[in-house]
N, C-alpha and C. Protein backbone atom coordinates (compact mmCIF):
# COMPACT_ATOMS: atom_id res chain seq x y z
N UNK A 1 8.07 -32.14 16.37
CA UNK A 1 8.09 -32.07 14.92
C UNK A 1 7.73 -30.65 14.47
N UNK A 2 8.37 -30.12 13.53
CA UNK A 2 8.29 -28.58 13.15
C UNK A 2 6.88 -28.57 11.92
N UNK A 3 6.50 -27.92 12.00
CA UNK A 3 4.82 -27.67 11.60
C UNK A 3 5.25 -26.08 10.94
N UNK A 4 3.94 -25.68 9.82
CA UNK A 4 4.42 -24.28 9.68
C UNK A 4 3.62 -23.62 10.66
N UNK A 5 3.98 -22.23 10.82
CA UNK A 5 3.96 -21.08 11.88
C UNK A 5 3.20 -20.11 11.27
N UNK A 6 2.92 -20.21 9.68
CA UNK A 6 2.18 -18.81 9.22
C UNK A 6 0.42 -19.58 8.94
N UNK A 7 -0.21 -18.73 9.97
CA UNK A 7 -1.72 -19.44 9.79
C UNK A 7 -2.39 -17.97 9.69
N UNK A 8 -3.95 -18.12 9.88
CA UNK A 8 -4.97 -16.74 9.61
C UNK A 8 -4.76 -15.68 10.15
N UNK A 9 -4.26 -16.06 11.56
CA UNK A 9 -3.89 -14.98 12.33
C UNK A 9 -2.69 -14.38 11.95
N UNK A 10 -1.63 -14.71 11.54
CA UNK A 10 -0.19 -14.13 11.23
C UNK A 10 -0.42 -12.70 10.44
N UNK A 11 0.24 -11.76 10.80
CA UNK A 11 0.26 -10.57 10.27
C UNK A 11 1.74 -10.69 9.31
N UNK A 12 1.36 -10.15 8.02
CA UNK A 12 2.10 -10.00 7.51
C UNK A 12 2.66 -8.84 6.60
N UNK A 13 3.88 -8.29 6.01
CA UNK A 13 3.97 -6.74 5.55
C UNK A 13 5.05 -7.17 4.77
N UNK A 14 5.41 -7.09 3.85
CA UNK A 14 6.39 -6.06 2.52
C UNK A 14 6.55 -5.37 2.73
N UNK A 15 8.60 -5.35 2.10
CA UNK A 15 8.70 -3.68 1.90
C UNK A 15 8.44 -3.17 0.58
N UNK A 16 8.16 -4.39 -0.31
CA UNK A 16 6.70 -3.05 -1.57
C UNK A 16 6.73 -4.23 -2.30
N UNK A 17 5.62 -3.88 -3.19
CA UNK A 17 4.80 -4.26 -4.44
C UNK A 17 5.02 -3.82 -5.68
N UNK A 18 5.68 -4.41 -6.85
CA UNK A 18 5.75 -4.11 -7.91
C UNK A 18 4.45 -2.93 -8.35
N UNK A 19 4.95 -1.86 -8.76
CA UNK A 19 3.77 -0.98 -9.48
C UNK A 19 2.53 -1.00 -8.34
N UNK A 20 3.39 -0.91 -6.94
CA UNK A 20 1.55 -1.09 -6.30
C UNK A 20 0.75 -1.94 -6.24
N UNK A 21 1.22 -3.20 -7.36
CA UNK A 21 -0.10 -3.89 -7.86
C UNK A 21 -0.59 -4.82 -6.91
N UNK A 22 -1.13 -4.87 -5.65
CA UNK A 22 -0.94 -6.21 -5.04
C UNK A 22 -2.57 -7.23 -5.23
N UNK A 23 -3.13 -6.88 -6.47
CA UNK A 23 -4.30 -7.32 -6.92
C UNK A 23 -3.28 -8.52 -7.45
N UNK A 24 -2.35 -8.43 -8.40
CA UNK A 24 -2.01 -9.39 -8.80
C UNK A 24 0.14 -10.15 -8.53
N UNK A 25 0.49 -9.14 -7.52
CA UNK A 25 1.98 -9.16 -7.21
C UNK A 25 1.84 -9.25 -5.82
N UNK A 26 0.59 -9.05 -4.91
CA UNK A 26 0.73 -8.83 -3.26
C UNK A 26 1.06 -10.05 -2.54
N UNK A 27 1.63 -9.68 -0.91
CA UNK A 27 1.99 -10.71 -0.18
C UNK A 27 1.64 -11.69 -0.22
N UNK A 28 0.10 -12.06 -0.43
CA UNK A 28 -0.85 -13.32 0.13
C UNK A 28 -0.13 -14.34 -0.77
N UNK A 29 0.15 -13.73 -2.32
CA UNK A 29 0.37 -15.48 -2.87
C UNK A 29 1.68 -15.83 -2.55
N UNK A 30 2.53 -15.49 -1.58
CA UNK A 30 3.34 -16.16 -0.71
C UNK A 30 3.49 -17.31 -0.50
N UNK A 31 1.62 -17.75 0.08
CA UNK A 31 1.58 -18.71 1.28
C UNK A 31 -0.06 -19.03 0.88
N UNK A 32 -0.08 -18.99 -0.37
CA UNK A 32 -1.50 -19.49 -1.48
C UNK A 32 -1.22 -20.98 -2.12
N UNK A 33 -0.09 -21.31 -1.45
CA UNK A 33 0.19 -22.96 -2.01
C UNK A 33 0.02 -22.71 -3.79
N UNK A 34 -0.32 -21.96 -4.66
CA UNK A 34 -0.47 -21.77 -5.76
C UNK A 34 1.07 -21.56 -6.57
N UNK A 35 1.27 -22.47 -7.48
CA UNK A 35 2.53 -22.27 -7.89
C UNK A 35 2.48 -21.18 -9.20
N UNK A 36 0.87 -20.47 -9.67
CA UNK A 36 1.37 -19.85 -10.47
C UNK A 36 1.24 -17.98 -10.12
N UNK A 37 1.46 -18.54 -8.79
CA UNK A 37 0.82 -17.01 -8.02
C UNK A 37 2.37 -16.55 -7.36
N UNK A 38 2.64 -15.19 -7.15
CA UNK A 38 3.83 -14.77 -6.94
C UNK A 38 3.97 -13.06 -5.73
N UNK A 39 4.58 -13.08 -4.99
CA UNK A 39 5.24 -11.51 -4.57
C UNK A 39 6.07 -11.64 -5.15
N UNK A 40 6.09 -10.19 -5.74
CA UNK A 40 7.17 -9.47 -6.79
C UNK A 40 7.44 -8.25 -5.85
N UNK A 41 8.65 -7.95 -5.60
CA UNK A 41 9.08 -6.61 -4.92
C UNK A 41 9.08 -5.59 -6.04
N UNK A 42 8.79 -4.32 -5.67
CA UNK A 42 9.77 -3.16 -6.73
C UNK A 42 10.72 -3.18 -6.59
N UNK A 43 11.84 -2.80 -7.44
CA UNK A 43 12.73 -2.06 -7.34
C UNK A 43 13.44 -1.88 -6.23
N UNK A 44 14.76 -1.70 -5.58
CA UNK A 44 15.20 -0.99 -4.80
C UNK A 44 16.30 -1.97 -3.14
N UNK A 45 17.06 -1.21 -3.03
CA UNK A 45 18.06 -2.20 -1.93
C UNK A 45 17.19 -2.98 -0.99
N UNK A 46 17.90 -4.03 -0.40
CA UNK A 46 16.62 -5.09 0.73
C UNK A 46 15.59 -4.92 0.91
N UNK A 47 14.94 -5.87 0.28
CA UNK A 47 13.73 -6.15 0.33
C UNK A 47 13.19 -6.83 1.82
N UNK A 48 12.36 -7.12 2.23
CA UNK A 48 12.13 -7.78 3.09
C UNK A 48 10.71 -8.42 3.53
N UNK A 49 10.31 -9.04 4.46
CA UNK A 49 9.18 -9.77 4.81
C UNK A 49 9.26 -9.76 6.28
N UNK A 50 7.75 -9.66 6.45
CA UNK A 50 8.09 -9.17 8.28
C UNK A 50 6.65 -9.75 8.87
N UNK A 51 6.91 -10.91 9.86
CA UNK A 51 5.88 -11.71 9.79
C UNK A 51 5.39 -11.53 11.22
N UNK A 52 4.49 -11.03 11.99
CA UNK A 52 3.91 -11.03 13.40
C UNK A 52 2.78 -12.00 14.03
N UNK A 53 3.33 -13.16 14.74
CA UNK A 53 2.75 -14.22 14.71
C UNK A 53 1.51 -13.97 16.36
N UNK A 54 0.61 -14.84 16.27
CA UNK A 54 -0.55 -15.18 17.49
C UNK A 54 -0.05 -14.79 18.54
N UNK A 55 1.33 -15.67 18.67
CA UNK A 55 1.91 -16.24 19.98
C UNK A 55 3.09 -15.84 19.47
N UNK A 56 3.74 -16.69 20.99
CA UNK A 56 5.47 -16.81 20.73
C UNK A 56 5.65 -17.97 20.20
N UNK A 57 6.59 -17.97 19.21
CA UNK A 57 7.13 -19.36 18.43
C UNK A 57 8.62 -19.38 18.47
N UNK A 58 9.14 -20.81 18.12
CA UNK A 58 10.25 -21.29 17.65
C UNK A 58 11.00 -21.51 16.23
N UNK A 59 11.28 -20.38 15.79
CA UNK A 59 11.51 -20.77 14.09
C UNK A 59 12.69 -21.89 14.17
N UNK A 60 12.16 -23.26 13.35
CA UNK A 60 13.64 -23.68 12.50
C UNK A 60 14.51 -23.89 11.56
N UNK A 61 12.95 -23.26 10.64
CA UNK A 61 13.75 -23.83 9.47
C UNK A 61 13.12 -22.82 8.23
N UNK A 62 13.57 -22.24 7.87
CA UNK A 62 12.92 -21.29 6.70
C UNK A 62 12.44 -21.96 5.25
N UNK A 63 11.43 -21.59 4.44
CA UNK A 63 11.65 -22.89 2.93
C UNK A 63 11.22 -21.60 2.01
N UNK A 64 11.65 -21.54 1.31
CA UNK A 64 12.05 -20.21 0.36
C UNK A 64 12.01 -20.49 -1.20
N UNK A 65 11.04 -20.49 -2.01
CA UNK A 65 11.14 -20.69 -3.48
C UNK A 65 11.40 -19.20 -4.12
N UNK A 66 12.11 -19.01 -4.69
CA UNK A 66 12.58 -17.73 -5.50
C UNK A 66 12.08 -17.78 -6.81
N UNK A 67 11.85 -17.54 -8.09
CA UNK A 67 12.51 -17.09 -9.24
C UNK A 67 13.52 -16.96 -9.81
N UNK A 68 14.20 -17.45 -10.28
CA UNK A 68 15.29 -17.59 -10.81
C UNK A 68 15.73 -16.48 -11.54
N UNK A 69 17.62 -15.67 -11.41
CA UNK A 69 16.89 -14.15 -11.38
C UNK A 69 16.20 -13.33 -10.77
N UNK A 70 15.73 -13.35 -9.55
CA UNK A 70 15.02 -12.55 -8.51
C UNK A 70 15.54 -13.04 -7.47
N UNK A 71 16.24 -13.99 -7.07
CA UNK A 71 16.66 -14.22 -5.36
C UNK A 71 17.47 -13.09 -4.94
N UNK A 72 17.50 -13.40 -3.63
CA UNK A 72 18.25 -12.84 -3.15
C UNK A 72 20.08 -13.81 -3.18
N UNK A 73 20.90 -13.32 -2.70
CA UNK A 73 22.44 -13.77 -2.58
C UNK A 73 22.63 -14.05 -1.28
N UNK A 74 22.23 -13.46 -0.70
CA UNK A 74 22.10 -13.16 0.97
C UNK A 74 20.48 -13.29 1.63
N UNK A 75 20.53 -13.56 2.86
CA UNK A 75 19.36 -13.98 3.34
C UNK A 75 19.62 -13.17 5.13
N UNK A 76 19.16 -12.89 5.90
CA UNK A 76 19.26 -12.22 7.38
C UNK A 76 18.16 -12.38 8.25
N UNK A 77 17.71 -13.59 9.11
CA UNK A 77 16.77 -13.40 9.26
C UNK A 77 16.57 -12.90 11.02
N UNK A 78 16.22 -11.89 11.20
CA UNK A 78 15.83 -11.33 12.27
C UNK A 78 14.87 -11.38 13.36
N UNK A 79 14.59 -11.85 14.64
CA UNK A 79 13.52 -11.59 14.97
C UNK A 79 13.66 -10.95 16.36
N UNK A 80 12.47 -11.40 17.19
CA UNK A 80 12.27 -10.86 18.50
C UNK A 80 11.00 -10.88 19.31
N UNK A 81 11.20 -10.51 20.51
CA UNK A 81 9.49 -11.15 21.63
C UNK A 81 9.04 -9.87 21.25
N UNK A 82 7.91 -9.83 21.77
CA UNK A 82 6.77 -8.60 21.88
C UNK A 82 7.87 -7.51 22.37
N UNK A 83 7.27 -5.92 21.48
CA UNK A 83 7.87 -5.05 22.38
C UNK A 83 9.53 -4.63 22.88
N UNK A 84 10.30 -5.77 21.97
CA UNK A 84 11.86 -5.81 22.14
C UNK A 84 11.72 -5.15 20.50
N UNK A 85 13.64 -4.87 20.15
CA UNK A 85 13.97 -4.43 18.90
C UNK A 85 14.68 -5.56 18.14
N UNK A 86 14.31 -5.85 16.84
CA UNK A 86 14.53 -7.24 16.24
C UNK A 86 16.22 -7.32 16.47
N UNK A 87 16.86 -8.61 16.37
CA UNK A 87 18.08 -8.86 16.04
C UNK A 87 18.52 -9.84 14.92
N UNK A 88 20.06 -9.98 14.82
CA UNK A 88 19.76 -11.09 13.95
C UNK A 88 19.76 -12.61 14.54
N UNK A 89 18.95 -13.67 13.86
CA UNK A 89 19.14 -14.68 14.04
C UNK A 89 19.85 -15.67 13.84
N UNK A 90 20.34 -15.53 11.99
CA UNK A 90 20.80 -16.27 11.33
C UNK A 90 20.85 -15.79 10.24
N UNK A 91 22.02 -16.45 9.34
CA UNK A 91 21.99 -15.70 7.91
C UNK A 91 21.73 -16.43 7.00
N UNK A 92 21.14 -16.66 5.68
CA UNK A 92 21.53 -17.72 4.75
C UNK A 92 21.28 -17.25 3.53
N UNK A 93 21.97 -18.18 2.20
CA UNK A 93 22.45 -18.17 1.53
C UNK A 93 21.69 -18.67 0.20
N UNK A 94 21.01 -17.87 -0.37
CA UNK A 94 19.85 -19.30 -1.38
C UNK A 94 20.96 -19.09 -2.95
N UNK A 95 20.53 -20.24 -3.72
CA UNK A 95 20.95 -20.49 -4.54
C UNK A 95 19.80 -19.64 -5.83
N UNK A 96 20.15 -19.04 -6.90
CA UNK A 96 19.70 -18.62 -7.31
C UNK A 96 19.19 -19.33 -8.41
N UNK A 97 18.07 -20.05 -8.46
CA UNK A 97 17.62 -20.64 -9.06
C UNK A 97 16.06 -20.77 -8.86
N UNK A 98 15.09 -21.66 -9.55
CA UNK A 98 13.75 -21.82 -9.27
C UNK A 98 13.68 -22.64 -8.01
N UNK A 99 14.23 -23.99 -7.77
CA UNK A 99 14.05 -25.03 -6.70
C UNK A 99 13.24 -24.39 -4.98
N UNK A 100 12.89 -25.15 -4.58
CA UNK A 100 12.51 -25.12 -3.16
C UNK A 100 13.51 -25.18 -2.18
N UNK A 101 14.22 -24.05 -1.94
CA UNK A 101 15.12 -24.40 -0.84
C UNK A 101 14.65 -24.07 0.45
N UNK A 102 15.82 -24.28 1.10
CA UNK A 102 15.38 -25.05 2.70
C UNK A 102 16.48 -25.03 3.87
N UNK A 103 16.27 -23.86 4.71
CA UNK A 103 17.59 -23.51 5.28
C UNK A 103 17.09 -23.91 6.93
N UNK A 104 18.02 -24.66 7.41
CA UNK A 104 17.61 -25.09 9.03
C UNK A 104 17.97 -24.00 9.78
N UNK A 105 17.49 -23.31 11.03
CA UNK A 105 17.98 -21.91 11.83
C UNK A 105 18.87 -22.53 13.12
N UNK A 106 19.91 -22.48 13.10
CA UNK A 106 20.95 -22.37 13.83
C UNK A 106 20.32 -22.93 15.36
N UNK A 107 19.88 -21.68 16.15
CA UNK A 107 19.31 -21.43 17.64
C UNK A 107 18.29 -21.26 17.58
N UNK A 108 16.66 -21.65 17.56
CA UNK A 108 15.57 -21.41 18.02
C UNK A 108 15.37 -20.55 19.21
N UNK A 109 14.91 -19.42 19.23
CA UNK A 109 14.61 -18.55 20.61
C UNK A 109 13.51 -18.09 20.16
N UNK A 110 12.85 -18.17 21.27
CA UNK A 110 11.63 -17.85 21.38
C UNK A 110 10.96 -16.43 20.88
N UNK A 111 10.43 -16.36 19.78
CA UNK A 111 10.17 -14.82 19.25
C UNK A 111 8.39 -14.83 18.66
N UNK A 112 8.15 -13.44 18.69
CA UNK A 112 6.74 -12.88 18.43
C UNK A 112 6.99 -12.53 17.27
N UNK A 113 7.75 -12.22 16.63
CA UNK A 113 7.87 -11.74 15.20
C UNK A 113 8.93 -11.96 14.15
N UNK A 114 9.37 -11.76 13.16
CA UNK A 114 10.37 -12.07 12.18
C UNK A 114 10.66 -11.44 11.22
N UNK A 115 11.66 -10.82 10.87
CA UNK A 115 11.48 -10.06 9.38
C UNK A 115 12.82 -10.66 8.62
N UNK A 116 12.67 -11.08 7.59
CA UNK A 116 13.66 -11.92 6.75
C UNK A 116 14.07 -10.87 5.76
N UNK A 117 15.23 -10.21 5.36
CA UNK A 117 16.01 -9.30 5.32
C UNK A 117 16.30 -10.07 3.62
N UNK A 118 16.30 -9.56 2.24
CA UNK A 118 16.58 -9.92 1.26
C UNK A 118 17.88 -9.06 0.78
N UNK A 119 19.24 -9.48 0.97
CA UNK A 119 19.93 -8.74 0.49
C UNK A 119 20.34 -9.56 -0.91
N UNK A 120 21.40 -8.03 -1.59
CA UNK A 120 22.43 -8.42 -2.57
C UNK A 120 21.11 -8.94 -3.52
N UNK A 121 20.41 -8.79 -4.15
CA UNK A 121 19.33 -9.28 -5.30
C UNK A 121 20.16 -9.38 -6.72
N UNK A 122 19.94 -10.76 -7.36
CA UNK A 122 20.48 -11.13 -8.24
C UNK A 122 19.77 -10.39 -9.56
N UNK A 123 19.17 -9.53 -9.16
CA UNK A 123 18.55 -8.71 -10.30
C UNK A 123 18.96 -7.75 -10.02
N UNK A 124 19.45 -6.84 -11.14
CA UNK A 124 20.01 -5.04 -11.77
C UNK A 124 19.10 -4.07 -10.34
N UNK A 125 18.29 -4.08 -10.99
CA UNK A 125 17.43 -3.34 -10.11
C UNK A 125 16.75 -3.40 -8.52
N UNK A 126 17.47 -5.10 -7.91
CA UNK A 126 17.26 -5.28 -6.46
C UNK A 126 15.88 -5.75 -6.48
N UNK A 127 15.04 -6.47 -7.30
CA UNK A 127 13.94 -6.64 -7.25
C UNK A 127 13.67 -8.23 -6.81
N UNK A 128 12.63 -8.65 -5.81
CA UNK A 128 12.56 -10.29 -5.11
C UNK A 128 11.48 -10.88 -6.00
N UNK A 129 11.49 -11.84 -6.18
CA UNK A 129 10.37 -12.86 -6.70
C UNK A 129 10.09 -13.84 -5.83
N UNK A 130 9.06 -14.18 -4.91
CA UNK A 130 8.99 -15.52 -4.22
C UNK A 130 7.78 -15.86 -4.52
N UNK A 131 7.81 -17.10 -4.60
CA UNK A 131 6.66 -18.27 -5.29
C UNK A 131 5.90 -18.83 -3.72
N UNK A 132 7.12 -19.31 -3.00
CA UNK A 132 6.62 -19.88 -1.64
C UNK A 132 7.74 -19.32 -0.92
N UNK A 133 6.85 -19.24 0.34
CA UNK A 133 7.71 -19.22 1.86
C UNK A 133 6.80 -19.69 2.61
N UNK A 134 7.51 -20.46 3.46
CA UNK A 134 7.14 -21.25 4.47
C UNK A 134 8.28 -20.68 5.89
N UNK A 135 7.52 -20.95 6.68
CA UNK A 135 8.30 -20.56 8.25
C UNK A 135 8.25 -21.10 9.10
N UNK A 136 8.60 -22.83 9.59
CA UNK A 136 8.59 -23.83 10.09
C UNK A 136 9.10 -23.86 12.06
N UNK A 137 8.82 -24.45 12.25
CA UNK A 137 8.96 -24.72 13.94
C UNK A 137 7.94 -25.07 14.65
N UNK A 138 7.74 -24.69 15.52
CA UNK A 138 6.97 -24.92 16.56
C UNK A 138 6.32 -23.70 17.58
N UNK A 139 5.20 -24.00 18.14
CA UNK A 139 4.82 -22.59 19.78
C UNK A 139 5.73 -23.03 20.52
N UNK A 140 6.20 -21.81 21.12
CA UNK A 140 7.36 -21.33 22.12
C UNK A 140 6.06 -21.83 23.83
N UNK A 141 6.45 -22.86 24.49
CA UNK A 141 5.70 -23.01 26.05
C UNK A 141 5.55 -21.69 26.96
């Protein structure tokens, strides 16, 4: 049964913060279960999220709440073991709307890290809004 994968230990990074601000726009309210808490990207082409887990894991299933107006069009999600150079995994497709979507990953392989690639942003300026992300699977044996 797939469980989420992002716990205390997970390292996590943006490629930016609205105005810097991450007092009130930073990564953490990601994955703060708080629905009125948010990452806001600045400005600017693919955005992304780049997650470095304990162990090795099995991603299967990505769960992605956007902003409506801030998704992305395109989705790329990349990973790889310790010490290798990321590839892609899988691509997907969110609907641009508020809802909780929920994309299953193709091939599970065993990876140390992940960076989920935000292309094509349904906003002028290329800017992401996510409410929640979740990163589902299982430890890799």
């Amino acid at each position: 049964m797939a469980s989420s994968l992002i716990c205390g230990e997970t390292q996590s990074r943006v490629s930016s913060v609205l105005n810097r601000d991450v007092k009130q726009f930073g990564k953490k309210y990601m994955f703060d279960c708080n629905e009125e808490t948010c990452w806001n990207s600045d400005q600017g082409e693919c955005q992304w999220v780049s997650l470095e887990f304990p162990g090795s894991v099995k991603v299967s299933e990505i769960k992605v709440q956007f902003q409506g107006g801030f998704s992305a069009k395109t989705c790329r999600l990349e990973g790889c073991p310790k010490e290798e150079d990321l590839k892609v995994l899988d691509c997907f497709y969110p609907e641009d709307d508020n809802s909780l979507q929920s994309f299953p990953i193709q091939e599970a392989i065993a990876v140390d890290k992940v960076k989920i690639m935000f292309e094509n942003s349904a906003d002028f300026f290329g800017r992401i809004i996510i409410y929640s992300l979740e990163v589902l699977g299982e430890k890799a044996s």
